[in-house]
C-alpha atoms as a PDB file:
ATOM      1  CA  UNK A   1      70.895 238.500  53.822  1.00  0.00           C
ATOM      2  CA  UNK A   2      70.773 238.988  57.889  1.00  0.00           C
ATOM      3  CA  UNK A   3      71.628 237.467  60.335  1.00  0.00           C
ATOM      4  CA  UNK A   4      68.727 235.468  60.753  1.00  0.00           C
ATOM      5  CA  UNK A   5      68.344 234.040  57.163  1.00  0.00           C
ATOM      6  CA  UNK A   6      72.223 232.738  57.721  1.00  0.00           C
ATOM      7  CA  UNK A   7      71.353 231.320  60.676  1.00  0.00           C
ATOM      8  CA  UNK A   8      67.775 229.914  59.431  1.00  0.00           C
ATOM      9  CA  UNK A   9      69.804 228.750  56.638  1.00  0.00           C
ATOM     10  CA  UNK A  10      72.846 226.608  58.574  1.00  0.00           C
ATOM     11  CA  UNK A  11      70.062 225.479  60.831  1.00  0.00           C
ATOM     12  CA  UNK A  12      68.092 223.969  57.800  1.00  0.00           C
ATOM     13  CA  UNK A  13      71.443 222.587  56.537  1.00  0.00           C
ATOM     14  CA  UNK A  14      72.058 220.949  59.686  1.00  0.00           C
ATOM     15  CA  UNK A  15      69.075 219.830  59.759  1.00  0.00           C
ATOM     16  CA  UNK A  16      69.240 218.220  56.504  1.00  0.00           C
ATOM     17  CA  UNK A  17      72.820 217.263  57.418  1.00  0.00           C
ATOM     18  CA  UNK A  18      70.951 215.125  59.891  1.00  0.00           C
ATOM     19  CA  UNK A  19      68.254 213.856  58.763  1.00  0.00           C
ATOM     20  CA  UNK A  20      70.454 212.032  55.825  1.00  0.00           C
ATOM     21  CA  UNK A  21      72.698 210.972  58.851  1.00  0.00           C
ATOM     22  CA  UNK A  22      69.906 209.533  60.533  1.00  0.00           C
ATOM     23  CA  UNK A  23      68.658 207.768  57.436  1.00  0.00           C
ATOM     24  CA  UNK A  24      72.281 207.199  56.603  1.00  0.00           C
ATOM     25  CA  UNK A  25      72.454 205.556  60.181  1.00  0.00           C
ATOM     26  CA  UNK A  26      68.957 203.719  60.112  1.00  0.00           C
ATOM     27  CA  UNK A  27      70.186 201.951  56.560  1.00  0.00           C
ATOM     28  CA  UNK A  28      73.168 201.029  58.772  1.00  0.00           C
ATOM     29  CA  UNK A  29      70.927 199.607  61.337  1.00  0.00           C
ATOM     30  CA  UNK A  30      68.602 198.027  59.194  1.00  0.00           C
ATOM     31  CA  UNK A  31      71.764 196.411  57.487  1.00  0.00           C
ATOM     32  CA  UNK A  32      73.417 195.362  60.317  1.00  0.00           C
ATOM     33  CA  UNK A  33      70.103 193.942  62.030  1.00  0.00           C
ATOM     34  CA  UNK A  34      69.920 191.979  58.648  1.00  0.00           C
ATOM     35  CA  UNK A  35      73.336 190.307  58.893  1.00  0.00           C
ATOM     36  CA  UNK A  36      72.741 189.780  62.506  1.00  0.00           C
ATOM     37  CA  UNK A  37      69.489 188.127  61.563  1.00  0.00           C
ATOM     38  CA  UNK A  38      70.465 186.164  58.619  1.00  0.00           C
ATOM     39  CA  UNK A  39      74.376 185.122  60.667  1.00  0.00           C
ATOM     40  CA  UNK A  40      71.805 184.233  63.902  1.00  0.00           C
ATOM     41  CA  UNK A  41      69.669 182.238  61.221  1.00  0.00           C
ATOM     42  CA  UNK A  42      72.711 180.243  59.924  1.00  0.00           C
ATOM     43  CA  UNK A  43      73.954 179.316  63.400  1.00  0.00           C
ATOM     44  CA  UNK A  44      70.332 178.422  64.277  1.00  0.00           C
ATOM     45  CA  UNK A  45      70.422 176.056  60.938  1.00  0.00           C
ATOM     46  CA  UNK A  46      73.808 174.856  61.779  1.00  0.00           C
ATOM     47  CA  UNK A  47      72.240 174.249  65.181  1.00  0.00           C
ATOM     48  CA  UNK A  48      69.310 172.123  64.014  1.00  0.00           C
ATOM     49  CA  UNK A  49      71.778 169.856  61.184  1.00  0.00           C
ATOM     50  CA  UNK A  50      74.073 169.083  63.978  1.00  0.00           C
ATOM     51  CA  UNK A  51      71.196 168.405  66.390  1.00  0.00           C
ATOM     52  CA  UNK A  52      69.488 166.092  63.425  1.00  0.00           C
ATOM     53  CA  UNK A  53      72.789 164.490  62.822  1.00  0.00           C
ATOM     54  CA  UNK A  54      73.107 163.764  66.467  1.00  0.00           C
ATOM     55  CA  UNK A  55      69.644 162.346  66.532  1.00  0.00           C
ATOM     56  CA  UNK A  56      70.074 159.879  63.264  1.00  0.00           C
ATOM     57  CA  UNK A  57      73.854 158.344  65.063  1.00  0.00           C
ATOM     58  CA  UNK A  58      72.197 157.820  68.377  1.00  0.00           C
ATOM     59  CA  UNK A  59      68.965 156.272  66.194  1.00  0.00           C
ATOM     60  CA  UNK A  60      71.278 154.261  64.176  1.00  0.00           C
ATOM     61  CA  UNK A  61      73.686 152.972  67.082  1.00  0.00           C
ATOM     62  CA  UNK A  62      70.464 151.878  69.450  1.00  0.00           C
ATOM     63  CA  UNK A  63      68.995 150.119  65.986  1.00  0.00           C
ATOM     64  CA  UNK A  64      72.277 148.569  65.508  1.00  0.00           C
ATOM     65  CA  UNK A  65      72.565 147.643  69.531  1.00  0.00           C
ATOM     66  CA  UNK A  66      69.126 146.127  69.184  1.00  0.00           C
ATOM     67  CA  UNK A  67      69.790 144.369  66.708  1.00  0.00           C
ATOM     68  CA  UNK A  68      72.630 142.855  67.964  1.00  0.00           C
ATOM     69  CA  UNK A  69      70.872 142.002  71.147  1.00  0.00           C
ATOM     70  CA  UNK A  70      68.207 140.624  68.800  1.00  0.00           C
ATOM     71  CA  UNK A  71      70.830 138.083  67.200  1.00  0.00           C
ATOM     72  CA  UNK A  72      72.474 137.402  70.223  1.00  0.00           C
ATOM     73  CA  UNK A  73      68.872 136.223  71.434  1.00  0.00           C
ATOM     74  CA  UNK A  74      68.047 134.562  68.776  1.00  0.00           C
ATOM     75  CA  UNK A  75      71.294 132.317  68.504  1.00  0.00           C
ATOM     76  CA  UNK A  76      71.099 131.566  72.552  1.00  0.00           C
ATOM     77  CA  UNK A  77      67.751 130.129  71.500  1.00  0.00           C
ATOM     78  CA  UNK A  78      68.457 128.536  68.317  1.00  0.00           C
ATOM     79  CA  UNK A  79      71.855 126.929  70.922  1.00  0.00           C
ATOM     80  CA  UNK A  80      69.399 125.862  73.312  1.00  0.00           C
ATOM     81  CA  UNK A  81      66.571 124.317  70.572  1.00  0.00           C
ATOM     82  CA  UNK A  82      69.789 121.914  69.304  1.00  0.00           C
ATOM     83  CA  UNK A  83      70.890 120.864  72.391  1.00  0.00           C
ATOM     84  CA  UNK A  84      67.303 119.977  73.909  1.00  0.00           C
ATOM     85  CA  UNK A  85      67.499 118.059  70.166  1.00  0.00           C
ATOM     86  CA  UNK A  86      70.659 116.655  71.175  1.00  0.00           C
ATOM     87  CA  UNK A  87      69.894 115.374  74.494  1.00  0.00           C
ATOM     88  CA  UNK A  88      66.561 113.948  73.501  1.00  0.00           C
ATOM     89  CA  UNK A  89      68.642 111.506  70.501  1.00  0.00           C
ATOM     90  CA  UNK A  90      71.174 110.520  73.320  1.00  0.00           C
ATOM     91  CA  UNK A  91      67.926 109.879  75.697  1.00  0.00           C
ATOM     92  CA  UNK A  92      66.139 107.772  72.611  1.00  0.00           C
ATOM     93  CA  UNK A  93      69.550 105.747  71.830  1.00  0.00           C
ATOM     94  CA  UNK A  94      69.894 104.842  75.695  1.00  0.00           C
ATOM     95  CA  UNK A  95      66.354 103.611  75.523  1.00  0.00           C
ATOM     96  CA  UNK A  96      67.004 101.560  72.634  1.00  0.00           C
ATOM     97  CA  UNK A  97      65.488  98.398  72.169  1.00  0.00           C
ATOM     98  CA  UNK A  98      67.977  95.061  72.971  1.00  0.00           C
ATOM     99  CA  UNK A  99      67.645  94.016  69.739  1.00  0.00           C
ATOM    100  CA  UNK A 100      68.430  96.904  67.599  1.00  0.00           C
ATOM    101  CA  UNK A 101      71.075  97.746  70.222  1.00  0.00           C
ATOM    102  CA  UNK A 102      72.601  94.269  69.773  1.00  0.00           C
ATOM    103  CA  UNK A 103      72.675  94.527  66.218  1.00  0.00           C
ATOM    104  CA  UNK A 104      74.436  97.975  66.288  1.00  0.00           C
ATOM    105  CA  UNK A 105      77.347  96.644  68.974  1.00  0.00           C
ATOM    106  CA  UNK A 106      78.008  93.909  66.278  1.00  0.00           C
ATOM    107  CA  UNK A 107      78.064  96.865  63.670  1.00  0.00           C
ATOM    108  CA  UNK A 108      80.539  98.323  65.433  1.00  0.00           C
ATOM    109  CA  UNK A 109      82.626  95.653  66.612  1.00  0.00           C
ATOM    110  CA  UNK A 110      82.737  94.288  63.277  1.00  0.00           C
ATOM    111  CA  UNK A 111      84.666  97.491  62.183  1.00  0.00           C
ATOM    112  CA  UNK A 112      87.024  97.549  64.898  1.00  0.00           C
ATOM    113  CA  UNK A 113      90.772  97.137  64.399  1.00  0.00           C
ATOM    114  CA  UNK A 114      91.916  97.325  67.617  1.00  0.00           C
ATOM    115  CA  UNK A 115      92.449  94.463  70.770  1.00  0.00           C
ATOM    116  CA  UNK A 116      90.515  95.412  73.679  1.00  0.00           C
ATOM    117  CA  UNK A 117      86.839  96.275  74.081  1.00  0.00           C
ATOM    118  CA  UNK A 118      84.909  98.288  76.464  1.00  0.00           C
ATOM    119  CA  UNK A 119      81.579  98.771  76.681  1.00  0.00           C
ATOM    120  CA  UNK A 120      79.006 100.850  79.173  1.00  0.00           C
ATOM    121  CA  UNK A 121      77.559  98.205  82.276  1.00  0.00           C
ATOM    122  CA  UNK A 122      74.315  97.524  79.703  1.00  0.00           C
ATOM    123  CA  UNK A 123      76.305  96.320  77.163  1.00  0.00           C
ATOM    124  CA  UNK A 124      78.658  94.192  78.815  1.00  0.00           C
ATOM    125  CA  UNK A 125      77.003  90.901  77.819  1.00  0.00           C
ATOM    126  CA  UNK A 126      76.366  91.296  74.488  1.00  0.00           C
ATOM    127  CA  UNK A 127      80.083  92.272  73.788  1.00  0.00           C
ATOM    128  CA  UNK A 128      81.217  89.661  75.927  1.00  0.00           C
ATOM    129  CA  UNK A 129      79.354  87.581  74.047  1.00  0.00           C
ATOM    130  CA  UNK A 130      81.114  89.118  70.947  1.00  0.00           C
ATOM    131  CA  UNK A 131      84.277  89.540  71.501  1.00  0.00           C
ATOM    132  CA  UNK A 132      84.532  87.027  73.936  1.00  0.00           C
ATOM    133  CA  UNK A 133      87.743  87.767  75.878  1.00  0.00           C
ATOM    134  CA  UNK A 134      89.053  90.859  74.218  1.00  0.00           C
ATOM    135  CA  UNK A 135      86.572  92.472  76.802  1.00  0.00           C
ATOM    136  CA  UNK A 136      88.485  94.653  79.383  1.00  0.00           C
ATOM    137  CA  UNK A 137      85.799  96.469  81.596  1.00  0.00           C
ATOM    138  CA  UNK A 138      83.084  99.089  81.464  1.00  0.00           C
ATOM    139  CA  UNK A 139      82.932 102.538  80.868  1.00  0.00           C
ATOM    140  CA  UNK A 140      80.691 105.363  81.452  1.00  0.00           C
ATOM    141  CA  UNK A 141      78.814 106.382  77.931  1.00  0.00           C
ATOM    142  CA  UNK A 142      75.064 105.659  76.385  1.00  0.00           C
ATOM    143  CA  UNK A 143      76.671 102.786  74.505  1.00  0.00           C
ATOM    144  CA  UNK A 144      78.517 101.516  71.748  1.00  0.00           C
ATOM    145  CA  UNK A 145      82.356 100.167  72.242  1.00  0.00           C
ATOM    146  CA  UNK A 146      85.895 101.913  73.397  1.00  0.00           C
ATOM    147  CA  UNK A 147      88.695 100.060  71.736  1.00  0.00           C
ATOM    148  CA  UNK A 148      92.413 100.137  72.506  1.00  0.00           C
ATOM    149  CA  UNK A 149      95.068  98.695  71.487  1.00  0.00           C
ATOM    150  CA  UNK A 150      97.290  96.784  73.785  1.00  0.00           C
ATOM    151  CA  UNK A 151      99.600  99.438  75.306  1.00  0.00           C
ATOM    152  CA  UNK A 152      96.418 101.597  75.469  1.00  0.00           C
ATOM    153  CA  UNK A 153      97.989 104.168  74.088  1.00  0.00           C
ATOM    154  CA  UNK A 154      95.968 104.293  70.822  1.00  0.00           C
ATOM    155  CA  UNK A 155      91.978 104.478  71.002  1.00  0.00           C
ATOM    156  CA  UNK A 156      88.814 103.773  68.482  1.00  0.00           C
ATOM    157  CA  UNK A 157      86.033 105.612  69.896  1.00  0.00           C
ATOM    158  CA  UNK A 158      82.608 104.476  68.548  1.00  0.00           C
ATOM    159  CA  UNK A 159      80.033 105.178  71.851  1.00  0.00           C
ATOM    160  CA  UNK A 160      76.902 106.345  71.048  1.00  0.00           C
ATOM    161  CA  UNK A 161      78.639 109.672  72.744  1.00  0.00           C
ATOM    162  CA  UNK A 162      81.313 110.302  70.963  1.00  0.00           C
ATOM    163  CA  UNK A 163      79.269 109.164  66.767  1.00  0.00           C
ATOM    164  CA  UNK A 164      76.301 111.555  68.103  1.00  0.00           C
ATOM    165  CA  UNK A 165      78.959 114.503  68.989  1.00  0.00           C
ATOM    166  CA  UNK A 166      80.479 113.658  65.635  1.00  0.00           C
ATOM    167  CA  UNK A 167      77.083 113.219  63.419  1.00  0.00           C
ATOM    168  CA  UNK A 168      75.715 116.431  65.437  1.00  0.00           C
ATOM    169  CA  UNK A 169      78.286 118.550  64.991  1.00  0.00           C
ATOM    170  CA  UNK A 170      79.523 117.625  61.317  1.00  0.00           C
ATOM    171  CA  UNK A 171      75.662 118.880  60.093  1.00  0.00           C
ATOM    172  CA  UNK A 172      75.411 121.564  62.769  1.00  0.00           C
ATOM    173  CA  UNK A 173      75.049 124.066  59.668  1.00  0.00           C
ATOM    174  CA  UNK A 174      72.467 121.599  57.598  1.00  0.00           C
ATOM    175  CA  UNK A 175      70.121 121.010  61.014  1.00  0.00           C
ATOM    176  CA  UNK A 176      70.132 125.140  61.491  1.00  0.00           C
ATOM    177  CA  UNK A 177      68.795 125.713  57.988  1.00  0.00           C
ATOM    178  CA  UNK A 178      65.994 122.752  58.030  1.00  0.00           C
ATOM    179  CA  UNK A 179      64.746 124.234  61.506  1.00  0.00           C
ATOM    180  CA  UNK A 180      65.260 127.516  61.595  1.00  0.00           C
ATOM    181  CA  UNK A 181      65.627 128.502  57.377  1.00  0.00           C
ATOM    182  CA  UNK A 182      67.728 131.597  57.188  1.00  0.00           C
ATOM    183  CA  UNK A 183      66.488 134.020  54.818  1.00  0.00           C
ATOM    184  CA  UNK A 184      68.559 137.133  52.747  1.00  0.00           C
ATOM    185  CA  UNK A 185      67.435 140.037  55.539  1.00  0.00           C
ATOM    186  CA  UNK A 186      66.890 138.007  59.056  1.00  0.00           C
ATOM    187  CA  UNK A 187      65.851 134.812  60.207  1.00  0.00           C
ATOM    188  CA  UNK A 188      62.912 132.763  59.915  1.00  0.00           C
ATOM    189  CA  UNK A 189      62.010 130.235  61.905  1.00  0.00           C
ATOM    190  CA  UNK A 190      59.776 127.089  60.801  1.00  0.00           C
ATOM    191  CA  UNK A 191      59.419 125.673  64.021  1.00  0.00           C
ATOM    192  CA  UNK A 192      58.276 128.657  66.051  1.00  0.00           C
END
């Protein structure tokens, strides 16, 4: 063996030395490209689940702030249906008719325990007539009778004001369900 088959033969080992180092290295590569891909992959997933997340807490949070706003809406109009109700009964029970009125200030002096009488300017006649000098003065209300006793300390309220108020307030809950019927997921409204 010469010279130049050693040499021909450590230059073919070296180059097969190399050649499975470059494979060895391209596997390498490859592998490492792979776990780069698939680590670049999960971070871009991660990425999107966060970003979706994101998305459905701002969607619910506006839904929910809508639908607050919607409620709060809703009641300010439902508030200002009843009290456009409210005001048209006093309006009617100021316009009341003598006679009916008459017969509801003897009503209402008939139940009265107390010694002095008040009434509004429009009344002042008929409960003159009725309680005849048990009458103190007027008052500012729709109508009906302010009673007191004689220190005027103690008062029996029964204006038209003050048994509205009362009436209206003690079936607030009964006049929201005949006008605007609540159902299980919302409201519904009968009158709109």
């Amino acid at each position: 063996m010469g010279v130049d088959s050693v040499s021909n033969a450590v230059i073919q080992d070296a180059k097969k030395i190399a050649r499975e180092y470059d494979i060895r290295l391209a596997e390498t590569r490859r592998s490492k490209l792979n776990e780069i891909n698939e680590t670049m992959e999960k971070l871009k997933q991660k990425k999107k689940d966060a970003l979706k997340e994101k998305i459905s807490l701002l969607a619910k949070t506006e839904t929910s702030r809508t639908n607050l706003e919607i409620k709060r809406k809703r009641l300010r109009m439902e508030h200002d249906i009843l009290e456009e109700i409210l005001i048209e009964v006093k309006k009617k029970l100021g316009e009341l008719d003598p006679e009916k009125r008459e017969k509801l200030l003897i009503k209402l002096t008939s139940v009265a325990t107390l010694e002095y009488f008040f009434s509004n300017k429009m009344d002042e006649d008929i409960v003159k007539k009725i309680v005849k000098d048990k009458y103190k003065g007027n008052i500012n209300c729709l109508g009906g009778i302010l009673i007191e006793d004689n220190s005027g300390r103690i008062r029996e309220d029964f204006t038209f004001d003050s048994l509205i108020n009362s009436v209206f307030n003690d079936n607030l809950k009964n006049l929201r369900d005949i006008l605007f019927g609540e159902v299980e997921y919302g409201f519904q409204c009968s009158i709109l």
